[in-house]
Protein backbone atom coordinates (compact mmCIF):
# COMPACT_ATOMS: atom_id res chain seq x y z
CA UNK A 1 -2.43 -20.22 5.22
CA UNK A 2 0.95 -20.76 3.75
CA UNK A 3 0.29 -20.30 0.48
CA UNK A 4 -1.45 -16.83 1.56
CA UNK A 5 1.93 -15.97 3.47
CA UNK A 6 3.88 -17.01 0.38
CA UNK A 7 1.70 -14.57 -2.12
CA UNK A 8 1.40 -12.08 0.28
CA UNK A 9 5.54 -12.01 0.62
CA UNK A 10 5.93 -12.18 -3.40
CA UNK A 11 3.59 -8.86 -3.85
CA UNK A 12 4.79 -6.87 -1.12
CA UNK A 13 8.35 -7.82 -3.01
CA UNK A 14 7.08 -6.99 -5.76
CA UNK A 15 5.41 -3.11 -5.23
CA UNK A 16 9.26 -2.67 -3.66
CA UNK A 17 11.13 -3.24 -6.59
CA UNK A 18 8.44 -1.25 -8.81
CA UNK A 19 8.68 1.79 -6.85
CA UNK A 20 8.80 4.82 -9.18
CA UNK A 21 11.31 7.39 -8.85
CA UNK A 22 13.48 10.06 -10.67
CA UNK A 23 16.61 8.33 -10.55
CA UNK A 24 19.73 11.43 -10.73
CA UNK A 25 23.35 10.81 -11.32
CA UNK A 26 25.54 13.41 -9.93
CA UNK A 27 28.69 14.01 -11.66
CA UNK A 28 32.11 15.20 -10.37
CA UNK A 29 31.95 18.97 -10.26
CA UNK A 30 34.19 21.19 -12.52
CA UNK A 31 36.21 24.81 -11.35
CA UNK A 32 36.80 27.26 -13.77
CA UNK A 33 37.42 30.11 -12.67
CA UNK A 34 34.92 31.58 -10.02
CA UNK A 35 32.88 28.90 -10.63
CA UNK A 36 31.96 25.43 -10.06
CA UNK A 37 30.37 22.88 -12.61
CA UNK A 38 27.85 19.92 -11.65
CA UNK A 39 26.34 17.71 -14.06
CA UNK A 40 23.42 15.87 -12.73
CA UNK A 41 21.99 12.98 -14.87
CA UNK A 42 18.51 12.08 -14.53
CA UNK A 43 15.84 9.66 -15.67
CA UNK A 44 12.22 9.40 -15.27
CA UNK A 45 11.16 6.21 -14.03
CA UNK A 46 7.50 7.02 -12.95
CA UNK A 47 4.37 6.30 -15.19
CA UNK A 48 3.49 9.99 -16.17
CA UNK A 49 5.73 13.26 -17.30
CA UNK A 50 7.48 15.11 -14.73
CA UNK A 51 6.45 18.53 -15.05
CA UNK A 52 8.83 20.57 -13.32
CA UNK A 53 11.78 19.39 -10.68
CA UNK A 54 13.96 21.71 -8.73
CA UNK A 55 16.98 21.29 -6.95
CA UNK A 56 19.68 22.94 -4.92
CA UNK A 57 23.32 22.37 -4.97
CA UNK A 58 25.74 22.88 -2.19
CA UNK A 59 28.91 23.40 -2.50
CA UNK A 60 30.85 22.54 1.27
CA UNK A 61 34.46 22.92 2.35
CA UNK A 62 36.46 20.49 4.42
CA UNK A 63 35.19 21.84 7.89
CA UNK A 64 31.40 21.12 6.51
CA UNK A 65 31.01 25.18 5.68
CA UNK A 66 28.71 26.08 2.62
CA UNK A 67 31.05 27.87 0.45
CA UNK A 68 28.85 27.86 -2.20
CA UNK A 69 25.14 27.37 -3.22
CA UNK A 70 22.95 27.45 -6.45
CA UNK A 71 18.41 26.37 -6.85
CA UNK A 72 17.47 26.02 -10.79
CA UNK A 73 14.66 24.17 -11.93
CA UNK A 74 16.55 21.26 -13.78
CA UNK A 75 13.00 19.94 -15.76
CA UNK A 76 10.86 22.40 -16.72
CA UNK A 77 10.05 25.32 -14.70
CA UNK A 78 9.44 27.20 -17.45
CA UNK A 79 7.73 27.48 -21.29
CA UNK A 80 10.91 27.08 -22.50
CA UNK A 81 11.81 23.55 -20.88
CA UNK A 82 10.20 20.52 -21.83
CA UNK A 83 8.51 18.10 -19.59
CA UNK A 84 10.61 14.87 -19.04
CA UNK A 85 8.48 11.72 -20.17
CA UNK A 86 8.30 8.05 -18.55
CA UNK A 87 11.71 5.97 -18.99
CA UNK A 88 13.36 9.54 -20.93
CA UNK A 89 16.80 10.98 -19.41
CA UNK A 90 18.35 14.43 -19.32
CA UNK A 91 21.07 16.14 -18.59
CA UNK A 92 21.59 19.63 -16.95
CA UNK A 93 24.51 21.31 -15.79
CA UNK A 94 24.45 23.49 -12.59
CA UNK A 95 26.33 26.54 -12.61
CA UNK A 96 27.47 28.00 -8.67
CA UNK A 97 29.81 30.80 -8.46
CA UNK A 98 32.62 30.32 -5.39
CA UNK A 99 35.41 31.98 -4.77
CA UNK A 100 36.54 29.48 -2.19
CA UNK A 101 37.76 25.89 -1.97
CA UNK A 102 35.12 23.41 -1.59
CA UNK A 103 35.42 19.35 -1.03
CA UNK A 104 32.24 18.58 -1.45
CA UNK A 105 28.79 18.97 -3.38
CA UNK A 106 25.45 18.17 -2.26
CA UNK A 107 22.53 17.68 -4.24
CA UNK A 108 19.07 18.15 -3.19
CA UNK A 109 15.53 18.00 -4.62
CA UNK A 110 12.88 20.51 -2.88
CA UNK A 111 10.21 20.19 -5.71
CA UNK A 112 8.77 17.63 -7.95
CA UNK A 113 5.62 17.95 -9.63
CA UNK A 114 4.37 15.37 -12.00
CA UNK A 115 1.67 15.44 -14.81
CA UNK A 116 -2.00 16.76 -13.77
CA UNK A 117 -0.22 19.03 -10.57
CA UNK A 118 0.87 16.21 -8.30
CA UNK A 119 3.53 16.49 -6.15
CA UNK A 120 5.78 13.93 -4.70
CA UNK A 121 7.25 13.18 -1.49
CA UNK A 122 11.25 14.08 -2.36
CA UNK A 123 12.36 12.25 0.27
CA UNK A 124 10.98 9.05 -1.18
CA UNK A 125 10.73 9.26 -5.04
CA UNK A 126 14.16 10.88 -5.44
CA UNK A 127 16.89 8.47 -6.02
CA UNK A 128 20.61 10.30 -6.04
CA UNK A 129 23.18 8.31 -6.86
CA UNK A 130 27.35 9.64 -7.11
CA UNK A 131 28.49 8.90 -10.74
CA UNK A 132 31.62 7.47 -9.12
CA UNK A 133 29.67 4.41 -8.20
């Protein structure tokens, strides 16, 4: 029985660590102008291409307002935008027009949709990290 306990322990461990996910770095936004700069990082750490991934940026000021607010699709999307394969990285750089102050950005996935159609649970699979950490 122990040794059953002691396997069982080492693979549920083990499918923890392994967990898949697209892993994004968000970088310290940019103003110029009437406009705001965020480059998000991200790397593919599932077993098949990511297909297409949107996400939405929010901009919020220092009483928690959305001053500002931007959805792209940051991998593919479209016939022009490659797929993003196992273990590869990109880079893309949101654009949101403000005219106001803002303290804050927020980054959130709403769509991911791996090879063959499959969607995943953004919640879950999403990793987003601050690149000040």
């Amino acid at each position: 029985m122990k040794k059953f306990l002691t396997l069982t322990i080492v693979l549920i461990s083990s499918l923890s660590v392994a967990h898949a996910n697209l892993v994004v770095r968000v970088g310290e936004p940019k103003t110029t102008g009437g406009k705001a700069v965020t480059k998000l990082e991200m790397k593919n750490t599932f077993k098949a291409n990511i297909e297409s991934a949107r996400a939405v940026v929010f901009l919020i000021d220092d009483h928690g307002k959305v001053v500002g607010q931007t959805t792209r699709w940051v991998i593919g999307g479209t016939k022009d935008k490659p797929a993003l394969a196992p273990d590869a990285k990109t880079t893309f750089n949101f654009v949101v027009p403000t005219d106001k102050p803002f303290t804050k950005t927020k980054v959130s996935f709403n769509r991911v949709i791996l090879e063959g159609g499959k969607t995943v649970d953004v919640n879950k699979d999403v990793t987003i990290e601050d690149a000040k950490k």
